[in-house]
Every structure is written in structure tokens, then in C-alpha cells.
C-alpha atoms as a PDB file:
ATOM      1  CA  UNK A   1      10.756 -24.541   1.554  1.00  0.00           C
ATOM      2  CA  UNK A   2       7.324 -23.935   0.858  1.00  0.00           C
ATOM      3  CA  UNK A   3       6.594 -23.599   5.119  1.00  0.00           C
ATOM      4  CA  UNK A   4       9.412 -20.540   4.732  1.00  0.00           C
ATOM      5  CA  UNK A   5       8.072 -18.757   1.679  1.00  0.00           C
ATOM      6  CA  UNK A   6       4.212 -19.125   3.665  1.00  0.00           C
ATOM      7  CA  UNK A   7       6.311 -17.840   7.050  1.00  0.00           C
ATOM      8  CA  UNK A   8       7.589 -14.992   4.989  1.00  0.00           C
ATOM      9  CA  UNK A   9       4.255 -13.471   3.489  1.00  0.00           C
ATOM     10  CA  UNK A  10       2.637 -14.079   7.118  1.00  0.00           C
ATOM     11  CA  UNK A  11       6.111 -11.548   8.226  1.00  0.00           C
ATOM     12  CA  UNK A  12       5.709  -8.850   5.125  1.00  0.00           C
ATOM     13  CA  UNK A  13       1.950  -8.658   6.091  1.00  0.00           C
ATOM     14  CA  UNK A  14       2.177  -8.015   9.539  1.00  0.00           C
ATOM     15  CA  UNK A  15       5.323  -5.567   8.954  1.00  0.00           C
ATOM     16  CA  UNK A  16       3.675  -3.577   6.040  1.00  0.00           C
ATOM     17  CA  UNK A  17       0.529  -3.117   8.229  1.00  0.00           C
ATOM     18  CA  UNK A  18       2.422  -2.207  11.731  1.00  0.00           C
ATOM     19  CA  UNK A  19       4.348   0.435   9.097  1.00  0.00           C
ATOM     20  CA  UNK A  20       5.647   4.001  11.539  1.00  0.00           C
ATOM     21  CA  UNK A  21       4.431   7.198  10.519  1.00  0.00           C
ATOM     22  CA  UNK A  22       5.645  10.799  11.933  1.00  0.00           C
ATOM     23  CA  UNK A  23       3.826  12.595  14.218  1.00  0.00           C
ATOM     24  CA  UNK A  24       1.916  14.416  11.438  1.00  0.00           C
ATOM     25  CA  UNK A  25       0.726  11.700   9.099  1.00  0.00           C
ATOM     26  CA  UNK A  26      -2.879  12.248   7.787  1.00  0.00           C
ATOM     27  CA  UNK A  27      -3.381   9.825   5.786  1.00  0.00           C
ATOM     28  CA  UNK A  28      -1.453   6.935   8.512  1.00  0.00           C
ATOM     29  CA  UNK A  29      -3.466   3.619   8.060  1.00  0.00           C
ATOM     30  CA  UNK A  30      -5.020   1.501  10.395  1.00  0.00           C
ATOM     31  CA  UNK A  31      -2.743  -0.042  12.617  1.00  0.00           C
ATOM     32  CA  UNK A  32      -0.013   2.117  11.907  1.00  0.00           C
ATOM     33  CA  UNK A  33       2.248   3.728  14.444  1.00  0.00           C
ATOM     34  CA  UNK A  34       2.759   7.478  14.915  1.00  0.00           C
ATOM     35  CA  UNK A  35       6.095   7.701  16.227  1.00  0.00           C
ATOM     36  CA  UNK A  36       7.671  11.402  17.758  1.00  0.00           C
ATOM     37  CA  UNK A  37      10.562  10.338  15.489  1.00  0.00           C
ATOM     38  CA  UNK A  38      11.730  14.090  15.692  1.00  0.00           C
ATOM     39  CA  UNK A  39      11.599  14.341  19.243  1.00  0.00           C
ATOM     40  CA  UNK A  40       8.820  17.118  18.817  1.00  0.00           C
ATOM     41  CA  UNK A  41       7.342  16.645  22.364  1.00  0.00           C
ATOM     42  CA  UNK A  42      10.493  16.897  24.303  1.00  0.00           C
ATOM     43  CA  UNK A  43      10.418  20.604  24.557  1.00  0.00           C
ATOM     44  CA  UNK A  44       6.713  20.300  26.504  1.00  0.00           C
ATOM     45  CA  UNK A  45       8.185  17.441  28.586  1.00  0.00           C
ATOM     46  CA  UNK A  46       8.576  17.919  32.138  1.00  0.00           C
ATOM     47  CA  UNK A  47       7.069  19.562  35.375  1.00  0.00           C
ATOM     48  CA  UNK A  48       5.201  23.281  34.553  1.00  0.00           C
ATOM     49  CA  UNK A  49       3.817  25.257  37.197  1.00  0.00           C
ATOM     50  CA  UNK A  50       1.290  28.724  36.867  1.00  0.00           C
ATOM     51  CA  UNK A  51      -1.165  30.297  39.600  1.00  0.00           C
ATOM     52  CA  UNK A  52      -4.918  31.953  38.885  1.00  0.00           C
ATOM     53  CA  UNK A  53      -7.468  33.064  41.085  1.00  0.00           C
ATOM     54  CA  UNK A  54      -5.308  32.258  43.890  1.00  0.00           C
ATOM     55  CA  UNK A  55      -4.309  28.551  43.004  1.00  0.00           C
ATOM     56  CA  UNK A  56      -1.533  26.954  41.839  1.00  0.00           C
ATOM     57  CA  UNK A  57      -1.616  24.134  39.267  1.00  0.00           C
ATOM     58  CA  UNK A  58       1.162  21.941  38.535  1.00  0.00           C
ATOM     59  CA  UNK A  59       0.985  20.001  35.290  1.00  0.00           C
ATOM     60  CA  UNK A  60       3.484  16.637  34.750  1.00  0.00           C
ATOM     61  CA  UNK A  61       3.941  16.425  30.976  1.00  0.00           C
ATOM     62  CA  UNK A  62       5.143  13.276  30.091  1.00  0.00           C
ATOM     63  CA  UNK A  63       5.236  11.066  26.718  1.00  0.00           C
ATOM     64  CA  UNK A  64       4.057   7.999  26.155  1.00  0.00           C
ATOM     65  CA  UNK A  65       5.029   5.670  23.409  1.00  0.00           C
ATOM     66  CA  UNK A  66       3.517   3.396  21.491  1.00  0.00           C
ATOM     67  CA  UNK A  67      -0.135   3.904  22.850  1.00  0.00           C
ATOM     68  CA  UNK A  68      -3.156   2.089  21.288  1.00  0.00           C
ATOM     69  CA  UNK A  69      -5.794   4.516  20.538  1.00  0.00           C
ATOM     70  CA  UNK A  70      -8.807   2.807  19.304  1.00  0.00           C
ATOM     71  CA  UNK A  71     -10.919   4.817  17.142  1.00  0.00           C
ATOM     72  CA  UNK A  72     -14.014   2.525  16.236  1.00  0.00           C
ATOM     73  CA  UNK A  73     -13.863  -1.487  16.366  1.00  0.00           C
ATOM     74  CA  UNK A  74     -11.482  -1.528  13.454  1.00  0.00           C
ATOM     75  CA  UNK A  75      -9.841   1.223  13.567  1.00  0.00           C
ATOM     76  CA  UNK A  76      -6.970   1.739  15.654  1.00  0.00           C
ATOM     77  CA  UNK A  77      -3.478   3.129  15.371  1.00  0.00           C
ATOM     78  CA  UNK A  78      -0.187   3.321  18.097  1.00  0.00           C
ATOM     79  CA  UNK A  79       0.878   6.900  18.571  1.00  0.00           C
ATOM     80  CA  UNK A  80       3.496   8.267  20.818  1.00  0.00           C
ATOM     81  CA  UNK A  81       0.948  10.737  23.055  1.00  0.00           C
ATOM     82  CA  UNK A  82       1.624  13.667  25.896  1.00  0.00           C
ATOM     83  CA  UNK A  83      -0.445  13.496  28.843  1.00  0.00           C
ATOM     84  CA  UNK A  84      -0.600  15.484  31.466  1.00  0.00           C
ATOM     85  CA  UNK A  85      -1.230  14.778  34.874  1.00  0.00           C
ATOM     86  CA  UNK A  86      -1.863  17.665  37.438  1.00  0.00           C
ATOM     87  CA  UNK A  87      -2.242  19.056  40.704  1.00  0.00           C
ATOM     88  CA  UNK A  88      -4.392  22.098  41.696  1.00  0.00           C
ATOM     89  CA  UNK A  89      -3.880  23.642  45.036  1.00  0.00           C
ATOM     90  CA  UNK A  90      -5.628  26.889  46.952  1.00  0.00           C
ATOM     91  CA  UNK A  91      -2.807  29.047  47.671  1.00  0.00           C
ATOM     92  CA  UNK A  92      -5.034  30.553  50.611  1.00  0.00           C
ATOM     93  CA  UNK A  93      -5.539  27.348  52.442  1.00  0.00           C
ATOM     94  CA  UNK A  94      -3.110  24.626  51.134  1.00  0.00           C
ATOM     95  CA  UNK A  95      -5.679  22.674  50.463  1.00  0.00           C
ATOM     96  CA  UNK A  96      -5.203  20.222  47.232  1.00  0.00           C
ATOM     97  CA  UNK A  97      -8.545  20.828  44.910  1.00  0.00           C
ATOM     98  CA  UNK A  98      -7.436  18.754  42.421  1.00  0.00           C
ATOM     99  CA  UNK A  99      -4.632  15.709  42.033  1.00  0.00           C
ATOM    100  CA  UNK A 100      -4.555  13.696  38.744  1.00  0.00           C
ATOM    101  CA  UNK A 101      -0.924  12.521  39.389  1.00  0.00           C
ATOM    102  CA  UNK A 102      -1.669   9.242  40.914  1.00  0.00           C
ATOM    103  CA  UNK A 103      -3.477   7.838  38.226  1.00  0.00           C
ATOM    104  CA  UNK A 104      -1.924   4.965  35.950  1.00  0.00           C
ATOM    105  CA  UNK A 105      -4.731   3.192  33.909  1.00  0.00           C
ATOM    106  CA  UNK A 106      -4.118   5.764  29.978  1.00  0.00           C
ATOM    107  CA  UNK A 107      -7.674   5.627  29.965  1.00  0.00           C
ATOM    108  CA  UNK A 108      -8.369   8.100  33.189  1.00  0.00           C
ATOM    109  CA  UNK A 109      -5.987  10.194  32.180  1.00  0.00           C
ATOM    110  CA  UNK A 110      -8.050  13.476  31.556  1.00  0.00           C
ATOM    111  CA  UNK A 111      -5.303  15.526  29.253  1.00  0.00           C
ATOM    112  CA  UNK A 112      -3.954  13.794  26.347  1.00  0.00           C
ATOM    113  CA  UNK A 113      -2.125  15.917  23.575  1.00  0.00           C
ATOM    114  CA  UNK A 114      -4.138  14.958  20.006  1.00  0.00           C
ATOM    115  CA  UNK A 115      -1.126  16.996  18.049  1.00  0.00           C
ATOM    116  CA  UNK A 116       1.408  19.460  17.657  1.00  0.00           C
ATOM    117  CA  UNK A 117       1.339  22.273  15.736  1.00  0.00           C
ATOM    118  CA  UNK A 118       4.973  23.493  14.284  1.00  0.00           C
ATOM    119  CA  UNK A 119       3.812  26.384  12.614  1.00  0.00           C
ATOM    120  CA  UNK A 120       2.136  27.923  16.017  1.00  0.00           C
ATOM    121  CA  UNK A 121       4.184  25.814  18.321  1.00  0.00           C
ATOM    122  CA  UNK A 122       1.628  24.490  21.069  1.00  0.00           C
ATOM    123  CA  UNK A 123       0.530  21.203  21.603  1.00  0.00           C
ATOM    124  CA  UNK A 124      -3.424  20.593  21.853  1.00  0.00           C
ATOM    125  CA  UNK A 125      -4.905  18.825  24.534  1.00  0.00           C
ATOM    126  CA  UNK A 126      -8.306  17.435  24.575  1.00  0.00           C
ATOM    127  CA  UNK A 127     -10.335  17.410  28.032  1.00  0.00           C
ATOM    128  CA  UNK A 128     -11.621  14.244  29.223  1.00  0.00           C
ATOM    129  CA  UNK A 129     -12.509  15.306  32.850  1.00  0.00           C
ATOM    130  CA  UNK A 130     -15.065  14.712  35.381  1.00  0.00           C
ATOM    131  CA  UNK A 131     -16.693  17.858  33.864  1.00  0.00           C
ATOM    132  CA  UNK A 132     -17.325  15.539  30.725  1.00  0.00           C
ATOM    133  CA  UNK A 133     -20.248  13.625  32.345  1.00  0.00           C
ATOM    134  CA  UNK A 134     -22.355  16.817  31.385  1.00  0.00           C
ATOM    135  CA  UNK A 135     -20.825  16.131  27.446  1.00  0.00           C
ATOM    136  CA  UNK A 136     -18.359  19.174  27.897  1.00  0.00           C
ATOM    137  CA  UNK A 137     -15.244  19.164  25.543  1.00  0.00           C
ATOM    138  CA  UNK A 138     -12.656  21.199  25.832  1.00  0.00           C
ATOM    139  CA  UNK A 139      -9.425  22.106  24.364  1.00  0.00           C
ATOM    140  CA  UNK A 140      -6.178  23.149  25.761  1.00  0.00           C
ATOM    141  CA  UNK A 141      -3.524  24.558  23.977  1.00  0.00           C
ATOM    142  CA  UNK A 142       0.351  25.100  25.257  1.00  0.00           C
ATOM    143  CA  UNK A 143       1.962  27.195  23.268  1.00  0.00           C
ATOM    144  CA  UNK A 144       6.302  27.489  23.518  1.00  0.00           C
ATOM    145  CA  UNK A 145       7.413  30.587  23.668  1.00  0.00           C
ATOM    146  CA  UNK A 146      10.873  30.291  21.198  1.00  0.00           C
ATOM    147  CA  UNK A 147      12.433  33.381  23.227  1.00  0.00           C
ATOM    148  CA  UNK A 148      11.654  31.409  26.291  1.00  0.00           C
ATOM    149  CA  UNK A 149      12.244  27.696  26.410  1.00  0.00           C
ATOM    150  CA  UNK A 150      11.406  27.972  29.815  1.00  0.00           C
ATOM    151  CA  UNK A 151       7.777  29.179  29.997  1.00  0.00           C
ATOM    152  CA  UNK A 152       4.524  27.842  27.924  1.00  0.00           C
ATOM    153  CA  UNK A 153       1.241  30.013  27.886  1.00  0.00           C
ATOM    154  CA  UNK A 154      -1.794  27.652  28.917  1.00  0.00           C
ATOM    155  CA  UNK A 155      -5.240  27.935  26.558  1.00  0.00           C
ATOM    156  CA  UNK A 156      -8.456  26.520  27.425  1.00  0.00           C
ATOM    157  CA  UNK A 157     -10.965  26.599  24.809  1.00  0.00           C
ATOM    158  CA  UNK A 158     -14.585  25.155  24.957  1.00  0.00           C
ATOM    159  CA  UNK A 159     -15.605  23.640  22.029  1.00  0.00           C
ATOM    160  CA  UNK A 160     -19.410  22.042  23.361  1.00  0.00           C
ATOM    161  CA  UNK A 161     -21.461  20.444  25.553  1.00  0.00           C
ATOM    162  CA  UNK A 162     -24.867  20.075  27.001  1.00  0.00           C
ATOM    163  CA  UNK A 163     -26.091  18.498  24.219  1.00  0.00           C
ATOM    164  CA  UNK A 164     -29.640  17.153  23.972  1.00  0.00           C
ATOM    165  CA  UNK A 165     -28.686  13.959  24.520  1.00  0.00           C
ATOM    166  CA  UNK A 166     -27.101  14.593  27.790  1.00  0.00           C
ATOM    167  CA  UNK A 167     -30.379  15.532  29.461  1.00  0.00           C
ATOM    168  CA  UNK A 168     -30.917  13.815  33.002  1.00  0.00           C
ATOM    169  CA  UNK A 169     -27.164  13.326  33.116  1.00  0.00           C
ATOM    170  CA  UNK A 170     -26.288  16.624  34.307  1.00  0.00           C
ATOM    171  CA  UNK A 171     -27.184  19.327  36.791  1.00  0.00           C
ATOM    172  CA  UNK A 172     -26.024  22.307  34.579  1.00  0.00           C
ATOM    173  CA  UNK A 173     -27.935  24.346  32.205  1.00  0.00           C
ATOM    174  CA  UNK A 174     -25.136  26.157  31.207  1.00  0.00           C
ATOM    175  CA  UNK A 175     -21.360  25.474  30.150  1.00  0.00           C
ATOM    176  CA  UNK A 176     -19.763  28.196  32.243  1.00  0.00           C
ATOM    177  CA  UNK A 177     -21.681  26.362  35.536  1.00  0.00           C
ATOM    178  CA  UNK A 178     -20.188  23.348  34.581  1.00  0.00           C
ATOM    179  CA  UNK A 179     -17.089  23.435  37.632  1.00  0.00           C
ATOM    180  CA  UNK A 180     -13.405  22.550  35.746  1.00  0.00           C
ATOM    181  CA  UNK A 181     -10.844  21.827  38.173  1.00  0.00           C
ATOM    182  CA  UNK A 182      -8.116  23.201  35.690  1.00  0.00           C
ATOM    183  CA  UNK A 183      -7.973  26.926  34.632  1.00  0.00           C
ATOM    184  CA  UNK A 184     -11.072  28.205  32.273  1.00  0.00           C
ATOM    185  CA  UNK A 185      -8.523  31.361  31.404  1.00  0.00           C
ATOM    186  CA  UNK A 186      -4.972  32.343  29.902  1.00  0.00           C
ATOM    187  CA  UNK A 187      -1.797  31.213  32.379  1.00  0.00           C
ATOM    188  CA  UNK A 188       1.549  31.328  32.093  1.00  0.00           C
ATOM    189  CA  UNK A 189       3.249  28.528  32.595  1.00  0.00           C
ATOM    190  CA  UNK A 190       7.126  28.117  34.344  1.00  0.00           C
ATOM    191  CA  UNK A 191       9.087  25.035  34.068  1.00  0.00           C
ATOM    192  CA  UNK A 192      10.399  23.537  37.398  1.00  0.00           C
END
């Protein structure tokens, strides 16, 4: 009796720590999950395509579930996450600039969605790209158009980089040098 009651505790702990949290949950604990219990990211799901400067990108928005994201040593949580893999292409030559879509290991993928926003209705990337070698961050927003389930409009917002401490590490002295294989401006976006 006493080997159940011990087995029992062991199960309550491990339950009340592994407890699932919707998508916006501030105050989630360690070790929680963040679970798209709503089914919030399904409108973004899919395959969205937009042209600029005479290229085409192609993003593949997908959701994964249950994804560790480790935030220091001891501090982690599982979230249900968007990435998006992509393919950039010159329109004038056919030539592919850019192709994410092969990669599996979560940690090369270079778009991950950090949160939606209900109010505004866009998810928001964060930019982990090659281009982050010379400490540039970006954002991306993709915001739904409600009149439109068909189309998202495609943000890209710097938010820093060549920092001090990034000195020696990269060839640019400025951000707009840096080269981004995804757009740097406004694009619509069409599901396919």
C-alpha cells in the first residue's frame, strides 16, 4: 500500500508540473505546455506565395506540436509553434536564391512564430537566419486579412543588430548591408 500511495505523489508531481496552457498564457510555468487548443494557427497553415523585386517567395507554414523550447538551463516549456520554411526564386532567371524547405533538425529552422495576436490578427515570426551571424534580429509579422481568408500581408521589421559585441564577426557596418534572403518590405501574400 504504502509503494502505491509513494507511486501516486511521484504521478500528481509529474502531472501538475507537465500542466497545458493556451496559446496565450503569461504566466505558464516551467515545464508547462502551450497547446493551440483553439486551433488559432490553422488559418496561417498551409502553402503562401507573394513576388518583390522580381522574385517569388514561397513560404510552407506548418505547426508543430509539442516543441521543447529551452529558455535558460532550467527553464523550458512545450509549445505548439508555426514555422515556416521557404523558397525564394528570381523570376528573371529561374534561378532558386533561397530554399529552407529541406531542412528537418527545429533548430535550423530560421522562422518560428513566438505568438499570435487576436486583436490584430498576425502571427509574429522571429528571424533566425544566416543574416544573424552579424547579431541581426528581425521580426515578421503575417497579418489575416478577415475579408480575405485567402491572402496574408507579409511584415518585416528590424529590431537590432551589429552590436558591439559582434565586432570581427561580421563584414557589415550597417543593418540595411546586411543581405536577407526573405523580403526587407510589405508583400502580399496568396494561398496556394
Amino acid at each position: 500500500m504504502k509503494k502505491i500511495f509513494i507511486l501516486l505523489i511521484i504521478v500528481q508531481a509529474t502531472l501538475s508540473r507537465a500542466q497545458t496552457y493556451p496559446l496565450i498564457s503569461p504566466d505558464a510555468p516551467s515545464g508547462s505546455y502551450i497547446k493551440d487548443m483553439n486551433n488559432e494557427y490553422d488559418p496561417y497553415l498551409g502553402t503562401w506565395e507573394g513576388t518583390w523585386d522580381n522574385k517569388k517567395i514561397t513560404f510552407y507554414l506548418t505547426k508543430v506540436e509539442h516543441q521543447r523550447i529551452n529558455y535558460s538551463q532550467d527553464d523550458y516549456q512545450y509549445r505548439d509553434i508555426v514555422i515556416a520554411k521557404y523558397k525564394v526564386v528570381d523570376l528573371t532567371t529561374g534561378t532558386i536564391i533561397e530554399d529552407s524547405t529541406n531542412i528537418t533538425d527545429f533548430d535550423d529552422i530560421d522562422l518560428r512564430a513566438t505568438r499570435v495576436n487576436r486583436n490584430y490578427n498576425f502571427l509574429d515570426f522571429l528571424y533566425f537566419g544566416r543574416a544573424s551571424k552579424c547579431g541581426l534580429n528581425a521580426n515578421v509579422f503575417m497579418y489575416r486579412d478577415l475579408n480575405n481568408p485567402n491572402q496574408l500581408t507579409y511584415k518585416y521589421y528590424v529590431i537590432g543588430g551589429l552590436e558591439p559585441w559582434w565586432e570581427g564577426h561580421c563584414i557589415y557596418t550597417s543593418l540595411d548591408q546586411i543581405p536577407v534572403p526573405i523580403p526587407k518590405i510589405n508583400v502580399v501574400l496568396h494561398k496556394m
